[in-house]
PDB file of N, CA and C in Angstrom:
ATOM      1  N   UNK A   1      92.229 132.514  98.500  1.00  0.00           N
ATOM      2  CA  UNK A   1      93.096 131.400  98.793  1.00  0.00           C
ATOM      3  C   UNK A   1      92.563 130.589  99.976  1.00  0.00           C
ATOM      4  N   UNK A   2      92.361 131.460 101.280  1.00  0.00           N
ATOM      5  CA  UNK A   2      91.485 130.339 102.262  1.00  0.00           C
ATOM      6  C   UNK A   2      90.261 129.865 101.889  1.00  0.00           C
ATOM      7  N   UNK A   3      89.271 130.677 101.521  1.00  0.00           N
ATOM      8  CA  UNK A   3      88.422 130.005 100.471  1.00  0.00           C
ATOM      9  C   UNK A   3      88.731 128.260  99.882  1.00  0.00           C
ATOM     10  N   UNK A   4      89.465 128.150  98.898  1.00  0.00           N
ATOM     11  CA  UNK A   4      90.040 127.031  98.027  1.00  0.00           C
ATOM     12  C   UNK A   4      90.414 125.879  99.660  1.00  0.00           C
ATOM     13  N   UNK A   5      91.049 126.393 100.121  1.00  0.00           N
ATOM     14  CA  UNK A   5      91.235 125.497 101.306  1.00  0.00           C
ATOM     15  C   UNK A   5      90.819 125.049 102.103  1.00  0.00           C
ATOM     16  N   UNK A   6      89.629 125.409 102.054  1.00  0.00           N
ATOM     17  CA  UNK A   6      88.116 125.246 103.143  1.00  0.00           C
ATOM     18  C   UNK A   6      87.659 124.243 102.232  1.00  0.00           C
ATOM     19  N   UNK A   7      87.052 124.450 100.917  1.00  0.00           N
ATOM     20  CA  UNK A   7      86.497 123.390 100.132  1.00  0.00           C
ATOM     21  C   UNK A   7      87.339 122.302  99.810  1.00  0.00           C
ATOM     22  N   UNK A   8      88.843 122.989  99.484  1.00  0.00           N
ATOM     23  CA  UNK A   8      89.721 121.505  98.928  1.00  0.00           C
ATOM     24  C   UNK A   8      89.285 120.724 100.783  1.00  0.00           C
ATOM     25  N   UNK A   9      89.172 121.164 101.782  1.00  0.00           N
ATOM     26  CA  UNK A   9      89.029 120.647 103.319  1.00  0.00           C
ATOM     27  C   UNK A   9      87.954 119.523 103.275  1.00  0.00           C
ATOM     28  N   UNK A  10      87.316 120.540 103.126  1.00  0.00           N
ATOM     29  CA  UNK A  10      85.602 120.094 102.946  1.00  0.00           C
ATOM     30  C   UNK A  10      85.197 118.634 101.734  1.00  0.00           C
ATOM     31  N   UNK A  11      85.971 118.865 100.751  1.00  0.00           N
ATOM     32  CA  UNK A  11      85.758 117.849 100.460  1.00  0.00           C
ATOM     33  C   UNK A  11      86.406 116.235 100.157  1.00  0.00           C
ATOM     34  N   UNK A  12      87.653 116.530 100.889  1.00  0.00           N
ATOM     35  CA  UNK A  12      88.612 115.572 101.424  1.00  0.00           C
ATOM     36  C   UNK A  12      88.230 115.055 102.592  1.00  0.00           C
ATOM     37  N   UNK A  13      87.367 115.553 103.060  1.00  0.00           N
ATOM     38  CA  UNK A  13      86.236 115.125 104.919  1.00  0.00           C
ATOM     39  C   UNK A  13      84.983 114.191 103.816  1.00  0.00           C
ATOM     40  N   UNK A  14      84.450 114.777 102.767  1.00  0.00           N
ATOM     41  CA  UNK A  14      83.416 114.045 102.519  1.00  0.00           C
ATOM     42  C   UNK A  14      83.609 112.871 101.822  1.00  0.00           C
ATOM     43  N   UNK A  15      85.140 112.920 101.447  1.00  0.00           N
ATOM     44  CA  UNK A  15      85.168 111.448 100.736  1.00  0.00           C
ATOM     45  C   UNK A  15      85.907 110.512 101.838  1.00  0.00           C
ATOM     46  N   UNK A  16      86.283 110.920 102.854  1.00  0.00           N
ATOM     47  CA  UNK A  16      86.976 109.862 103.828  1.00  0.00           C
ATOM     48  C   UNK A  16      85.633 109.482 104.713  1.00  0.00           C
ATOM     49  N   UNK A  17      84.740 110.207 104.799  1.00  0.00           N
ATOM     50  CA  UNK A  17      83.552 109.614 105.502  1.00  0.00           C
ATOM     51  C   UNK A  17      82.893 108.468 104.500  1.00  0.00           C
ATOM     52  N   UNK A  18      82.370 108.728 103.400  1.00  0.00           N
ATOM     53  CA  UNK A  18      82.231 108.095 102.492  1.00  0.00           C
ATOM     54  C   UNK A  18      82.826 106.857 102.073  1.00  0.00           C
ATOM     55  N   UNK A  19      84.135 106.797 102.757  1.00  0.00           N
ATOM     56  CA  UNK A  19      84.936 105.694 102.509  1.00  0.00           C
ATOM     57  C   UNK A  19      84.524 104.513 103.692  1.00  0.00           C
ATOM     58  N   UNK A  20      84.054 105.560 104.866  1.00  0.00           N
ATOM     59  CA  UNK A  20      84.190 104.428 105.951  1.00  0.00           C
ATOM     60  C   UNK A  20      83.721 103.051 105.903  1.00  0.00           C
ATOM     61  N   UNK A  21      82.689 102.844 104.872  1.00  0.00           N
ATOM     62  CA  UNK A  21      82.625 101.017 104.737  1.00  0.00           C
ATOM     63  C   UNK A  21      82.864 100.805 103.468  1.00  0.00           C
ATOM     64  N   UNK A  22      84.231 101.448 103.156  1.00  0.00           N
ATOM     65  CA  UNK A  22      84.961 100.522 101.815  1.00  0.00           C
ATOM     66  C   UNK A  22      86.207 100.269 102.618  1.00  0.00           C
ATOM     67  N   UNK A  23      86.460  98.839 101.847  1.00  0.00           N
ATOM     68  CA  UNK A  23      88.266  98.823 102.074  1.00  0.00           C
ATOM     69  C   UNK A  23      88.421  98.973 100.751  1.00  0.00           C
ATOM     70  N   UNK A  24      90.304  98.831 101.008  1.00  0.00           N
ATOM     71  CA  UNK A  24      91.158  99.149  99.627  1.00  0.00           C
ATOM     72  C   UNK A  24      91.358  98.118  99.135  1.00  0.00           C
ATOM     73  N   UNK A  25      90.879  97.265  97.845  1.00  0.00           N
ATOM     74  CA  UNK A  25      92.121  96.345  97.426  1.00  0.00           C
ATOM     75  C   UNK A  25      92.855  97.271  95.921  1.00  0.00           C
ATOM     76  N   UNK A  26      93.691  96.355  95.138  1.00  0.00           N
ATOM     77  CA  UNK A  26      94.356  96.331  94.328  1.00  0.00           C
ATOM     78  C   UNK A  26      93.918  97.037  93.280  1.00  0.00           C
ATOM     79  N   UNK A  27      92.213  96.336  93.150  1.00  0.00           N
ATOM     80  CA  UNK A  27      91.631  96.847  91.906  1.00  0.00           C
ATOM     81  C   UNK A  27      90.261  98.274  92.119  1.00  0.00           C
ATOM     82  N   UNK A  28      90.852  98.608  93.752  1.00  0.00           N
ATOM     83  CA  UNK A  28      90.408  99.808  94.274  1.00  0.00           C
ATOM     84  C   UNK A  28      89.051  99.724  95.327  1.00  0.00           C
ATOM     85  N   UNK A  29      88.431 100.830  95.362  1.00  0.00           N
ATOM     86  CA  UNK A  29      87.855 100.553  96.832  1.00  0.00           C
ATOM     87  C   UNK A  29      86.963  99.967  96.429  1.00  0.00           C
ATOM     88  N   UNK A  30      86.037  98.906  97.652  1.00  0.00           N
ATOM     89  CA  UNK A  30      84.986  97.957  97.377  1.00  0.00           C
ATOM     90  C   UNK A  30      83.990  98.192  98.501  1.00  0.00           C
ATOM     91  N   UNK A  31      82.976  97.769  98.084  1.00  0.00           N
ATOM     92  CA  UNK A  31      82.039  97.893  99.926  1.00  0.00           C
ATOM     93  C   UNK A  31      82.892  97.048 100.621  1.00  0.00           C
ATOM     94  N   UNK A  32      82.703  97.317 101.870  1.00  0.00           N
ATOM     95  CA  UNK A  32      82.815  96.205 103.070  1.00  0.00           C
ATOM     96  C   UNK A  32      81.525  95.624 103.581  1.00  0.00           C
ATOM     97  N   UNK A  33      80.998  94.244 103.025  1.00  0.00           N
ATOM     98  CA  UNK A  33      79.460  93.964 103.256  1.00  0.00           C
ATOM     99  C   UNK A  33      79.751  93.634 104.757  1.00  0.00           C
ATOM    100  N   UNK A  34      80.765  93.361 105.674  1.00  0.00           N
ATOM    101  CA  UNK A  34      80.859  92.727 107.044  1.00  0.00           C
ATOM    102  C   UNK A  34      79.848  94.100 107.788  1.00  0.00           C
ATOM    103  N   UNK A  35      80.610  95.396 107.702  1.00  0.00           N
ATOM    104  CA  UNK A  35      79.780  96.300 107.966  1.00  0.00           C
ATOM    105  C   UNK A  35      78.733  96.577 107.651  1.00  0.00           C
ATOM    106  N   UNK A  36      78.063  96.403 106.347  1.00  0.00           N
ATOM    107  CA  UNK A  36      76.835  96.672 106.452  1.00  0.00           C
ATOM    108  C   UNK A  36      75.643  95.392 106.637  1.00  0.00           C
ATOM    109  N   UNK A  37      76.185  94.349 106.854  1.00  0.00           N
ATOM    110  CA  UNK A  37      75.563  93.095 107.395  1.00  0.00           C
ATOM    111  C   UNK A  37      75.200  92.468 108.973  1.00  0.00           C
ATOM    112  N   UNK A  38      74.765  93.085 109.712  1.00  0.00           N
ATOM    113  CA  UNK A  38      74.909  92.879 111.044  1.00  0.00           C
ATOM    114  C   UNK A  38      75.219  91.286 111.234  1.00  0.00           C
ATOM    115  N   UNK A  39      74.445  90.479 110.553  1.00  0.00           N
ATOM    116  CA  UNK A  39      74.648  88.930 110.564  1.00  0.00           C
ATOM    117  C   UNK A  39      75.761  88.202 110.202  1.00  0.00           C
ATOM    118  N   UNK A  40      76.443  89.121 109.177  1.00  0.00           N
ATOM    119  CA  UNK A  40      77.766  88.543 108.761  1.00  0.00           C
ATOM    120  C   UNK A  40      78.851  88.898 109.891  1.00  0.00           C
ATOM    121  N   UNK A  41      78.510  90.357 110.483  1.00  0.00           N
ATOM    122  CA  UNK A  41      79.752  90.685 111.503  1.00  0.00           C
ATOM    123  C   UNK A  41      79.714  90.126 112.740  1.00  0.00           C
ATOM    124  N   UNK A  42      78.420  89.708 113.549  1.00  0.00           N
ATOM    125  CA  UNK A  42      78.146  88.783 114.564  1.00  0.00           C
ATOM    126  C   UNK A  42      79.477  87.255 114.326  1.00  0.00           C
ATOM    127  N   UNK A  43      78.843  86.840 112.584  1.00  0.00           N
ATOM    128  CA  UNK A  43      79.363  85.833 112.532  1.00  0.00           C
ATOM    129  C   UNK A  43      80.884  85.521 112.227  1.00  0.00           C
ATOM    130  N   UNK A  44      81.185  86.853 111.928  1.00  0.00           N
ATOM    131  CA  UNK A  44      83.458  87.037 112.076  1.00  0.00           C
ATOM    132  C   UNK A  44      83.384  87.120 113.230  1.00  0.00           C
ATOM    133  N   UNK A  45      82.779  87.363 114.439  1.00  0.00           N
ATOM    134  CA  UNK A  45      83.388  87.739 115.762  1.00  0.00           C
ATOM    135  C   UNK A  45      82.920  86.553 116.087  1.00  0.00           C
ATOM    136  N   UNK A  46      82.147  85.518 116.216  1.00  0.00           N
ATOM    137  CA  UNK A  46      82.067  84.621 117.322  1.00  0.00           C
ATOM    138  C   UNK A  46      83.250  83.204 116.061  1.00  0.00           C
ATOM    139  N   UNK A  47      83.445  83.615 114.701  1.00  0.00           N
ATOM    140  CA  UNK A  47      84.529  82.768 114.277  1.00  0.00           C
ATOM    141  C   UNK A  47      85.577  83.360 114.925  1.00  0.00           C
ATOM    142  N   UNK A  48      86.194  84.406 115.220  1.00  0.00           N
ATOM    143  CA  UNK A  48      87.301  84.907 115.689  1.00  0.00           C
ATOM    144  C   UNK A  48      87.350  84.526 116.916  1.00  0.00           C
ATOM    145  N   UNK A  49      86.787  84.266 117.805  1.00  0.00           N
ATOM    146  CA  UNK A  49      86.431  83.963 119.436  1.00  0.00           C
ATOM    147  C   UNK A  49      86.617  82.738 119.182  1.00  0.00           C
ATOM    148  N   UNK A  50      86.006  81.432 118.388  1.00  0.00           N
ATOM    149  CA  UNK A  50      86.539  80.573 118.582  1.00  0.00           C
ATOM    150  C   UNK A  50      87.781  79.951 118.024  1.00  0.00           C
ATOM    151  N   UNK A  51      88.067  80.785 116.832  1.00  0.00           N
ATOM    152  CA  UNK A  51      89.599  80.797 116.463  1.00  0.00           C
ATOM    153  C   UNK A  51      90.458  80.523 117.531  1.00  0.00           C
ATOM    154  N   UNK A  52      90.241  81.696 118.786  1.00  0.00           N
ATOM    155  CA  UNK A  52      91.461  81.896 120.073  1.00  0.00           C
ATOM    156  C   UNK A  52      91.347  81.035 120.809  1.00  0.00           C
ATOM    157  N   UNK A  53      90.147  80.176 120.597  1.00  0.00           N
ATOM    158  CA  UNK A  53      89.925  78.854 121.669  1.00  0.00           C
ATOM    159  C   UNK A  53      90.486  77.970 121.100  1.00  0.00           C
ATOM    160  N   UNK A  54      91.134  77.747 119.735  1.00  0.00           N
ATOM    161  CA  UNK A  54      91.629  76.836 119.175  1.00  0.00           C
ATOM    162  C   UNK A  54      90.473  76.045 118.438  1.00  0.00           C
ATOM    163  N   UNK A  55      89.102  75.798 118.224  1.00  0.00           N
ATOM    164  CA  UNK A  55      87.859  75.324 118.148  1.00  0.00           C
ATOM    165  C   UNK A  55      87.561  76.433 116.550  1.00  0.00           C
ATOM    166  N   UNK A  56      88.561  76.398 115.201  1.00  0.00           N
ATOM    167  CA  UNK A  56      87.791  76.721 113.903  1.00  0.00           C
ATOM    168  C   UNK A  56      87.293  75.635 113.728  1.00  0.00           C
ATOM    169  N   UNK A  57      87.533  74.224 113.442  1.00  0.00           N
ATOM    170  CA  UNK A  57      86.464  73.565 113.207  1.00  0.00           C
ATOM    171  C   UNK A  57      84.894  73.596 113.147  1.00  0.00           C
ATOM    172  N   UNK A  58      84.478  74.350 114.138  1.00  0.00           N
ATOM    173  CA  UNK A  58      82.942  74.302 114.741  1.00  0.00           C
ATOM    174  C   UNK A  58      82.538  75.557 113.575  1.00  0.00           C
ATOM    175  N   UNK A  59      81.288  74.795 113.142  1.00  0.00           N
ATOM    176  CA  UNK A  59      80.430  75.897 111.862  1.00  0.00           C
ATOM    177  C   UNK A  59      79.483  76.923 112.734  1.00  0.00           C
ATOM    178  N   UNK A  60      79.431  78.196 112.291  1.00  0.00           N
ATOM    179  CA  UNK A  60      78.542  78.937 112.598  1.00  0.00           C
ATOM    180  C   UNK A  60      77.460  79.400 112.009  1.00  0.00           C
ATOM    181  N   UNK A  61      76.745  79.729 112.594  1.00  0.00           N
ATOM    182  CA  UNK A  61      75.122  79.997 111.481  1.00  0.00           C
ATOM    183  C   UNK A  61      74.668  80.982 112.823  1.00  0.00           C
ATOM    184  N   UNK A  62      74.325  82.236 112.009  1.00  0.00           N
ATOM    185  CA  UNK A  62      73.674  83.228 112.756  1.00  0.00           C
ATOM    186  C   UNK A  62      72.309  83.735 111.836  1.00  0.00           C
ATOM    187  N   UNK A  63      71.188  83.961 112.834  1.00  0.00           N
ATOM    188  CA  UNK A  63      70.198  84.163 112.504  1.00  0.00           C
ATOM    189  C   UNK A  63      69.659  85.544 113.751  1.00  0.00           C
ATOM    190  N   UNK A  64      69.750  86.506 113.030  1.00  0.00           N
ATOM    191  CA  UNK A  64      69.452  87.973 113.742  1.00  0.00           C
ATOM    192  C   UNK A  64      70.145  88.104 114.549  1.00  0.00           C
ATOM    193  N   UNK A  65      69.829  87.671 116.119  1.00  0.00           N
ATOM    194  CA  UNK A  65      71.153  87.942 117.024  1.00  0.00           C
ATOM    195  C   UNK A  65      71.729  86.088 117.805  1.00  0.00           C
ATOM    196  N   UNK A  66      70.671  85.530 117.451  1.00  0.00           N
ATOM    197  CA  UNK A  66      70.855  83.949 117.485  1.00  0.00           C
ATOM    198  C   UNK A  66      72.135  83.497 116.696  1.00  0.00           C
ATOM    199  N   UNK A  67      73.116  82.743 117.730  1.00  0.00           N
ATOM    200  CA  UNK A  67      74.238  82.113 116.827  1.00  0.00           C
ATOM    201  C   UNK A  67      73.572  80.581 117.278  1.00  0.00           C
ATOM    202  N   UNK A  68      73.870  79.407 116.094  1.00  0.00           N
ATOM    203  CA  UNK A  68      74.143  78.305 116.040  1.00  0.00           C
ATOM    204  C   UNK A  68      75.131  77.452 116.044  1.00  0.00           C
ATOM    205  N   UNK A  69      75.912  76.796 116.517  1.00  0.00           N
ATOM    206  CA  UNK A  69      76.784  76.319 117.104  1.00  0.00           C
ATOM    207  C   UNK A  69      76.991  74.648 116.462  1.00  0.00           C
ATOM    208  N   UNK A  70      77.784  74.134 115.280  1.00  0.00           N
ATOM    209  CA  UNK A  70      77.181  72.782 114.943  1.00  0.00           C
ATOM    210  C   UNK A  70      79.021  72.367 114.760  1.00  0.00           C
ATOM    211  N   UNK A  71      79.173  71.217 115.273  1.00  0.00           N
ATOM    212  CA  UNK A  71      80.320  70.136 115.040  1.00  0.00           C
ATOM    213  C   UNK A  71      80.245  69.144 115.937  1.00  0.00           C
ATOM    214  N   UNK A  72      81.587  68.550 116.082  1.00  0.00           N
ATOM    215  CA  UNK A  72      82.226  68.060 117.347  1.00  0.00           C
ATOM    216  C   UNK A  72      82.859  68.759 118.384  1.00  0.00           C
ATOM    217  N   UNK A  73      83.108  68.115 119.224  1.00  0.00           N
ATOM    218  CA  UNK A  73      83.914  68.626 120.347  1.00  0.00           C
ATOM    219  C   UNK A  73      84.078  67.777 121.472  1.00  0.00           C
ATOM    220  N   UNK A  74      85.272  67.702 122.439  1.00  0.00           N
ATOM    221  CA  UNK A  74      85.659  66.326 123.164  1.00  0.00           C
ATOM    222  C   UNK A  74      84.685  66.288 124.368  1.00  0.00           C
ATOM    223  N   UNK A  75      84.236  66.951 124.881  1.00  0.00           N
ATOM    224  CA  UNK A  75      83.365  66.543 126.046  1.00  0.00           C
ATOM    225  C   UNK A  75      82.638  68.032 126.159  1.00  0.00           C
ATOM    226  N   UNK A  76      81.233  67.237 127.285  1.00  0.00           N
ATOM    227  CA  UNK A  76      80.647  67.999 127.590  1.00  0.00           C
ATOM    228  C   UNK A  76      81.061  69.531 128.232  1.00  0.00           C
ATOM    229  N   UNK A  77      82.240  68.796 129.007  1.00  0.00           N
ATOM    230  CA  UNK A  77      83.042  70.607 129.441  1.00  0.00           C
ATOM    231  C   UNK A  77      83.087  71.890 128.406  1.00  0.00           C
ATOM    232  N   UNK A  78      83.629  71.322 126.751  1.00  0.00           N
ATOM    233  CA  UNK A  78      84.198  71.485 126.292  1.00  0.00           C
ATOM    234  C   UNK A  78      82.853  72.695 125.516  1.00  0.00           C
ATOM    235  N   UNK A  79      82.077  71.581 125.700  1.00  0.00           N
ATOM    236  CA  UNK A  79      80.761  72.398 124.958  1.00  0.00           C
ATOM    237  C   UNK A  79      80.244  73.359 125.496  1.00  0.00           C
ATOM    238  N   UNK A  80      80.257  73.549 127.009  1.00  0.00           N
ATOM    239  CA  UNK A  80      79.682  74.216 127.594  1.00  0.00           C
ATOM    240  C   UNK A  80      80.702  75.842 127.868  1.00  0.00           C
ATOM    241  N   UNK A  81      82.033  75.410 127.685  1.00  0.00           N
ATOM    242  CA  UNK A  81      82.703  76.806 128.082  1.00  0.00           C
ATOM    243  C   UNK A  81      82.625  77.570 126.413  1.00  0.00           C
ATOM    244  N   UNK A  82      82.776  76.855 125.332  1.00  0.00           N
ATOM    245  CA  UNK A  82      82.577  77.289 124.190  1.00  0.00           C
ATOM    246  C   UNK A  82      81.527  78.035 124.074  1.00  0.00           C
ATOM    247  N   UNK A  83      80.107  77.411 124.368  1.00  0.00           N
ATOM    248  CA  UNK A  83      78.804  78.151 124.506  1.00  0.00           C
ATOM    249  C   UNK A  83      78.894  79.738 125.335  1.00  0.00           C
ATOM    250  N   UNK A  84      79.312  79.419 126.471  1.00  0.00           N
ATOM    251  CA  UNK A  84      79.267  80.771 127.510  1.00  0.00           C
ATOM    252  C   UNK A  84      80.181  81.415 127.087  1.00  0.00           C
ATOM    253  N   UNK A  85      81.717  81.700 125.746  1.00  0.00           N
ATOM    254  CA  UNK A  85      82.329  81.867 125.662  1.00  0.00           C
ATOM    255  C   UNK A  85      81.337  82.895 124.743  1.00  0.00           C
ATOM    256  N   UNK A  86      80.505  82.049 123.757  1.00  0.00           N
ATOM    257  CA  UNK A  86      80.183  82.973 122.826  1.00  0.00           C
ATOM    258  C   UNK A  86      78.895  83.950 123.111  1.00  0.00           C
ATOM    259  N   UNK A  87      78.277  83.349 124.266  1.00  0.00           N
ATOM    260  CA  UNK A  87      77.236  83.976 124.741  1.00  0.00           C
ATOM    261  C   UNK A  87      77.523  85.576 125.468  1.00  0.00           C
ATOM    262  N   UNK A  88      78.659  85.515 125.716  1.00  0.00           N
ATOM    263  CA  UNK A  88      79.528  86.943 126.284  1.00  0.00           C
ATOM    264  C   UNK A  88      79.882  87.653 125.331  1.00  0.00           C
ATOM    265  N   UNK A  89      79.693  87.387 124.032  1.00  0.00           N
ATOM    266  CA  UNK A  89      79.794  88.331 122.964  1.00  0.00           C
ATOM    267  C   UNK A  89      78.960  89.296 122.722  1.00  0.00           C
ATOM    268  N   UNK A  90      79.297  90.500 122.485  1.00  0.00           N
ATOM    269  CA  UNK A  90      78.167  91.762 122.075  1.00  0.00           C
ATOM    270  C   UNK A  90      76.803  91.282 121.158  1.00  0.00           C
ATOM    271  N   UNK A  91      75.940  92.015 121.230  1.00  0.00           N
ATOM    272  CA  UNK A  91      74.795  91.429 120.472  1.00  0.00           C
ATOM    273  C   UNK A  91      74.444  89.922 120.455  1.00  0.00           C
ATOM    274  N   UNK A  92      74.645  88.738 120.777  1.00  0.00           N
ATOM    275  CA  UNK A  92      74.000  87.611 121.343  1.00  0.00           C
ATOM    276  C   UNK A  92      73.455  87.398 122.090  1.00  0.00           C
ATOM    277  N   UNK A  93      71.764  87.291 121.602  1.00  0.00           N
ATOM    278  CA  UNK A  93      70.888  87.148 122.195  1.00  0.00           C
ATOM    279  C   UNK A  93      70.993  85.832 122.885  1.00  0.00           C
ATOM    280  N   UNK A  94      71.420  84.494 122.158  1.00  0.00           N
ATOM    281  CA  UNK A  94      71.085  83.202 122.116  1.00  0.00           C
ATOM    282  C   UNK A  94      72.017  82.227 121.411  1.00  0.00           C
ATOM    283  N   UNK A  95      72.747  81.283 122.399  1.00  0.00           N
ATOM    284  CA  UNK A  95      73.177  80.482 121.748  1.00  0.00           C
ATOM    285  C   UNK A  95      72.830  78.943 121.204  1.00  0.00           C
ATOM    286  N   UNK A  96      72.843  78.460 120.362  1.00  0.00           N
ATOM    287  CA  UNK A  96      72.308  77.114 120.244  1.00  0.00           C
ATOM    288  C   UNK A  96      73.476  76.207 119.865  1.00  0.00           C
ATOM    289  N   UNK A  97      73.644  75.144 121.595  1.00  0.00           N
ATOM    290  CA  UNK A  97      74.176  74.636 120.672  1.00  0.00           C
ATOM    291  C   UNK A  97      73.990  73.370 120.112  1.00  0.00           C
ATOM    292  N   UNK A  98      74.551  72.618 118.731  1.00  0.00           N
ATOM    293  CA  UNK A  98      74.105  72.121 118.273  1.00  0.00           C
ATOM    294  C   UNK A  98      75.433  70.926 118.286  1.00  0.00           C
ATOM    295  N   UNK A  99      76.307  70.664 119.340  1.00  0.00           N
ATOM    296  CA  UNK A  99      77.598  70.310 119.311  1.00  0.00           C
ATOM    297  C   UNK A  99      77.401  68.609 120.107  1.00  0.00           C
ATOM    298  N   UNK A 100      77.800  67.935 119.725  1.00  0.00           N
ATOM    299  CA  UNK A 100      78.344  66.414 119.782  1.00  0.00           C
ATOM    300  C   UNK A 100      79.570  66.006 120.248  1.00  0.00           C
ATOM    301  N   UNK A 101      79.631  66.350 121.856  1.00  0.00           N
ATOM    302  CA  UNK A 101      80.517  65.528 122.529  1.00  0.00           C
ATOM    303  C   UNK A 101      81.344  64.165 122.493  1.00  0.00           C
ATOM    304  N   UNK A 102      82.352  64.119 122.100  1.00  0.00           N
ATOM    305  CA  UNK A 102      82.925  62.753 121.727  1.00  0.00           C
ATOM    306  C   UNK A 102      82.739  61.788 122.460  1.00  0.00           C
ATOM    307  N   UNK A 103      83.355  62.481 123.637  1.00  0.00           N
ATOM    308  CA  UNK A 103      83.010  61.791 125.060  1.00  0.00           C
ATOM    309  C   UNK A 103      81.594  61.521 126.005  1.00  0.00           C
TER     310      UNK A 103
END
């Protein structure tokens, strides 16, 4: 009986590890490519960062640990705290930006 409970253990551990880069939907588990994409997950976190600045408008383009930085935005201030905003993010090597001050 402990036997059975060690393996039923054992292999309820190997499928929740196994799971760790799927999510769940509806029509069941799927990869999660954010995780296995370093470039895609760079590029949800510096969209999420500028989400909280209020600034989704602005497109992102990441290239290895390089983010690119391309829209508008009202002034030079504006460009510059955005930039250092995203440059304080984990893994950014480099920001470029590529942004057009109104002002």
């Amino acid at each position: 009986m402990n036997k059975l409970i060690i393996v039923a253990a054992a292999s309820i551990s190997a499928l929740l590890v196994g799971c760790a880069d799927m999510k769940i939907t509806q029509s069941g588990p799927v990869p999660d490519t954010r995780i296995q994409n370093p470039e895609t997950a760079l590029a949800e976190r510096v969209r999420d960062q500028l989400a909280s600045m209020n600034q989704r408008q602005i497109k992102v383009a990441v290239k290895g640990t390089e983010v690119t930085l391309s829209g508008d935005v009202e002034d030079g201030q504006q460009l510059a705290k955005i930039a250092m905003a995203v440059q304080k993010l984990p893994t950014v090597t480099a920001v470029i930006p590529d942004l057009n001050p109104k002002k």
